[in-house]
N, C-alpha and C. Protein backbone atom coordinates (compact mmCIF):
# COMPACT_ATOMS: atom_id res chain seq x y z
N UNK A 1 15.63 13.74 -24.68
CA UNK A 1 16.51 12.98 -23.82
C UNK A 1 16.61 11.56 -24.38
N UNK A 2 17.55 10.88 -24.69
CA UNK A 2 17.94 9.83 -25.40
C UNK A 2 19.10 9.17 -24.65
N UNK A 3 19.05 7.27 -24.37
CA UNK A 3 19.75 6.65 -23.75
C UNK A 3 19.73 5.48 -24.85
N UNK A 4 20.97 4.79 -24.51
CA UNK A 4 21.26 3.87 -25.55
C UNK A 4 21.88 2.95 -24.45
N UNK A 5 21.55 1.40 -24.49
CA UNK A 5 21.92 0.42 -23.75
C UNK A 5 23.39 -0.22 -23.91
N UNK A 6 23.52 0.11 -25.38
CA UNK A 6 24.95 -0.19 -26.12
C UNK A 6 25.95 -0.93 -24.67
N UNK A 7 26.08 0.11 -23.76
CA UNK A 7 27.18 -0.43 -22.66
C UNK A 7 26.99 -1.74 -22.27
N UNK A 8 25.33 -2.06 -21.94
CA UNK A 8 25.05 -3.13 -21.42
C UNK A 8 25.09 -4.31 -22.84
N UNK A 9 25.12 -3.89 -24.02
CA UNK A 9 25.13 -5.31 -24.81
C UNK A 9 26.41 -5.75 -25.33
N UNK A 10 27.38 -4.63 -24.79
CA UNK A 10 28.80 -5.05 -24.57
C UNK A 10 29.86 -5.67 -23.64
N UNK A 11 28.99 -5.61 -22.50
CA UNK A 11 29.13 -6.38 -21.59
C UNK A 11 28.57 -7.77 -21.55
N UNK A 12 27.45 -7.82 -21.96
CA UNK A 12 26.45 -9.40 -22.43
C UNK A 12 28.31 -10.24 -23.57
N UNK A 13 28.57 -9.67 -24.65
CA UNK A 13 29.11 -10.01 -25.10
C UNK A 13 30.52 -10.49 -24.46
N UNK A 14 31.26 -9.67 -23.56
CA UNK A 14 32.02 -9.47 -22.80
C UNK A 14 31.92 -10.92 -21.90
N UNK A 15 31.07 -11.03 -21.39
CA UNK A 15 30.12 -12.02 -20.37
C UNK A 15 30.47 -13.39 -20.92
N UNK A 16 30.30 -13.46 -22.09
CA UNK A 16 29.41 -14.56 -22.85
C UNK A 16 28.11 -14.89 -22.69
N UNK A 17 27.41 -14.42 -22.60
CA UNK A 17 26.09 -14.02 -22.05
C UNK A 17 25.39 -13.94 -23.06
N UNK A 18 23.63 -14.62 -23.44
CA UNK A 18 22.98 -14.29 -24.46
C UNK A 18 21.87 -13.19 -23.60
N UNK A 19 20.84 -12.59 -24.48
CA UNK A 19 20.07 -12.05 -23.79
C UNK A 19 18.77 -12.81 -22.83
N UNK A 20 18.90 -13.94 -23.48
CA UNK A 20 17.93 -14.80 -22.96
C UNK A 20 18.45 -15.52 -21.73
N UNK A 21 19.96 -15.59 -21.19
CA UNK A 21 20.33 -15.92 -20.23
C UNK A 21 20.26 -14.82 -18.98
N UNK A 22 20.29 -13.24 -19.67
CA UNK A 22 19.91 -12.49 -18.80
C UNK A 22 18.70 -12.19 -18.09
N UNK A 23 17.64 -12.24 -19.41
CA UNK A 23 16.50 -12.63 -18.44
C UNK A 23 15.90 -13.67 -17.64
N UNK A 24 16.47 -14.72 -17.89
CA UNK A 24 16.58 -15.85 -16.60
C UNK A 24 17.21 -15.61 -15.56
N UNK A 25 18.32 -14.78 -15.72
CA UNK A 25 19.04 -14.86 -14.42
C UNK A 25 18.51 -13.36 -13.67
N UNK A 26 17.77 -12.61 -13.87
CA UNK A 26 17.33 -11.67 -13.55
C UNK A 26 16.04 -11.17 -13.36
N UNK A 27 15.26 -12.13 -14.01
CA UNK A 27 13.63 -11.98 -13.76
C UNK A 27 13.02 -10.88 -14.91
N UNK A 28 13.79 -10.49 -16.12
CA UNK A 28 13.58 -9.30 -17.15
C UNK A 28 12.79 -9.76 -17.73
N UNK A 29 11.35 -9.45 -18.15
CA UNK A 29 10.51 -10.07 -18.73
C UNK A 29 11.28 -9.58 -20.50
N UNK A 30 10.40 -10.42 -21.24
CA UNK A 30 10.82 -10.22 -22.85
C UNK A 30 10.64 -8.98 -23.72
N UNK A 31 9.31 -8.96 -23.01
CA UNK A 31 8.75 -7.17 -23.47
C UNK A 31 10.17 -5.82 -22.76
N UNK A 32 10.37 -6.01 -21.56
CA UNK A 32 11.14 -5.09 -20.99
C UNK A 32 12.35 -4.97 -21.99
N UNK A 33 13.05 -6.60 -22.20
CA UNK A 33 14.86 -6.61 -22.84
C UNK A 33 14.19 -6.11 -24.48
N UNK A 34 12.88 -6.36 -24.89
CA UNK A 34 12.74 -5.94 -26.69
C UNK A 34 12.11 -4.40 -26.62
N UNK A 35 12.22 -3.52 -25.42
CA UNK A 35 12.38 -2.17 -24.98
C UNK A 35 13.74 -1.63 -24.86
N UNK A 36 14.67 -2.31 -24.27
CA UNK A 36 16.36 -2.11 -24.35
C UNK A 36 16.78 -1.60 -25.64
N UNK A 37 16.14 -3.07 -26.68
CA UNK A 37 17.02 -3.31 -27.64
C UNK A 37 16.38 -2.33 -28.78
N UNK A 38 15.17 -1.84 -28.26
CA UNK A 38 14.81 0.12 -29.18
C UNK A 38 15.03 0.76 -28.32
N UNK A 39 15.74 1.04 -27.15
CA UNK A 39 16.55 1.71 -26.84
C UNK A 39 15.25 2.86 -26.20
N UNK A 40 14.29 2.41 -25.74
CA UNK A 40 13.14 3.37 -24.54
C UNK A 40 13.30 2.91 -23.19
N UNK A 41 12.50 3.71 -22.70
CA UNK A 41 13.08 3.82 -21.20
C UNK A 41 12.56 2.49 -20.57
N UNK A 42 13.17 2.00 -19.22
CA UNK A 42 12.32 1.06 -18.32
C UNK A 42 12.79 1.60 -17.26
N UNK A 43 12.47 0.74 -16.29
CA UNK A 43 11.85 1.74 -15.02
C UNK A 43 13.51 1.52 -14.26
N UNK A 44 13.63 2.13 -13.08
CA UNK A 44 14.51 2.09 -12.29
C UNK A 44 15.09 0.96 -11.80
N UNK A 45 13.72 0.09 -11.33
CA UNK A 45 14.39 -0.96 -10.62
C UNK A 45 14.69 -1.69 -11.94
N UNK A 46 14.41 -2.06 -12.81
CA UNK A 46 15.23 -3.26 -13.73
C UNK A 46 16.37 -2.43 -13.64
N UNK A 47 16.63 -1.11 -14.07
CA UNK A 47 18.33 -0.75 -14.23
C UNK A 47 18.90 -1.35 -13.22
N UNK A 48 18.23 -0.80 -11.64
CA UNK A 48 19.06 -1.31 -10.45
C UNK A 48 19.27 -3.16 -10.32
N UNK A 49 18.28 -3.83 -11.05
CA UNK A 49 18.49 -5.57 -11.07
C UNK A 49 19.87 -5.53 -12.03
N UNK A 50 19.92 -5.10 -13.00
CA UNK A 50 20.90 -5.43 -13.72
C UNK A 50 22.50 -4.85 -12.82
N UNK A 51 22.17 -3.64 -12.54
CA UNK A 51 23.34 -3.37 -11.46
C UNK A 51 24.21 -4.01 -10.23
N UNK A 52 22.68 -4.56 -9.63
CA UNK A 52 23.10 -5.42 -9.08
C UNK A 52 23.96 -6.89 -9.55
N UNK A 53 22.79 -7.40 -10.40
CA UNK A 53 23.32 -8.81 -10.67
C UNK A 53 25.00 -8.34 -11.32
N UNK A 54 25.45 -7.79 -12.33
CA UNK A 54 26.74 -7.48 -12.37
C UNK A 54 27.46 -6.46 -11.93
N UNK A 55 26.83 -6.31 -10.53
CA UNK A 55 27.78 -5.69 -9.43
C UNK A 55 28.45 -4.18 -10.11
N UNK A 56 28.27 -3.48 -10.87
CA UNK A 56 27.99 -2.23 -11.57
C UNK A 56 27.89 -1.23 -11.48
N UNK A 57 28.25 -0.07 -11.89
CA UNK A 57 27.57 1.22 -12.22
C UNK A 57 26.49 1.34 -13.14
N UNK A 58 25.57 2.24 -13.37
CA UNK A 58 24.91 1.90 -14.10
C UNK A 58 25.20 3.08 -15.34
N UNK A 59 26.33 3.62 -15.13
CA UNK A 59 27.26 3.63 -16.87
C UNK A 59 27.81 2.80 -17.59
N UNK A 60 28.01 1.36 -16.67
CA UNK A 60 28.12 0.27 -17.30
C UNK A 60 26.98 -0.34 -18.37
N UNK A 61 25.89 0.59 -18.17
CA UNK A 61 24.84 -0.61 -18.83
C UNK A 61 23.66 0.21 -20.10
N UNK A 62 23.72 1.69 -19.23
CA UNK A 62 23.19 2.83 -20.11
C UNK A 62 24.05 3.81 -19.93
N UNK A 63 24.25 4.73 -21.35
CA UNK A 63 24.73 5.76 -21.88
C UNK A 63 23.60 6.95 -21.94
N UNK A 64 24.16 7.99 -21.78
CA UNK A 64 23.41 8.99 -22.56
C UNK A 64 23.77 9.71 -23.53
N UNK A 65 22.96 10.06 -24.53
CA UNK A 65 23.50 10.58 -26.00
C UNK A 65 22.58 12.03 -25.94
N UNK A 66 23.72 13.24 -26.36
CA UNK A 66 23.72 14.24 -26.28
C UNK A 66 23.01 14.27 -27.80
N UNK A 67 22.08 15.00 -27.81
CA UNK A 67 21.37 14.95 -29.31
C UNK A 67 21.85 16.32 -29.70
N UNK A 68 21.73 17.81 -29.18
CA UNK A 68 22.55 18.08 -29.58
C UNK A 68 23.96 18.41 -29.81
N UNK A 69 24.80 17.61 -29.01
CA UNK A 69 26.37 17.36 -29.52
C UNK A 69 26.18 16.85 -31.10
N UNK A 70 25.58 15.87 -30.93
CA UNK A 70 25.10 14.94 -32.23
C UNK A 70 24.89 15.41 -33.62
N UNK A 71 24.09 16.26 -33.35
CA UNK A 71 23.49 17.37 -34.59
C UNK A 71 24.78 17.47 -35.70
């Protein structure tokens, strides 16, 4: 099972948004967003903080990648 944040660092961009403004404005510790950005899991509620703070789906922010479609 494989998720990729991609949605959410297109939206940061989208935003004008750095990542370091997200975790200020959201309480994301550094370890959690340098877990995003290898693309492993974190827990529910950060998905749901980020949902919230940009009012969201949270296909806005994670994808899922079919590994084998992929193949």
């Amino acid at each position: 099972m494989s998720f990729t944040y991609k949605p959410l660092w297109k939206l940061l961009i989208d935003k004008e948004m750095s990542k370091k403004q997200l975790m200020e404005r959201t309480n994301i510790s550094k370890s959690t967003m340098d877990k995003m950005g290898r693309n492993e899991r974190v827990s529910m509620e950060i998905l749901d903080r980020l949902c919230s703070y940009f009012s969201c789906d949270i296909s806005d922010i994670i994808e899922h990648i079919d590994e084998v479609k992929k193949s």
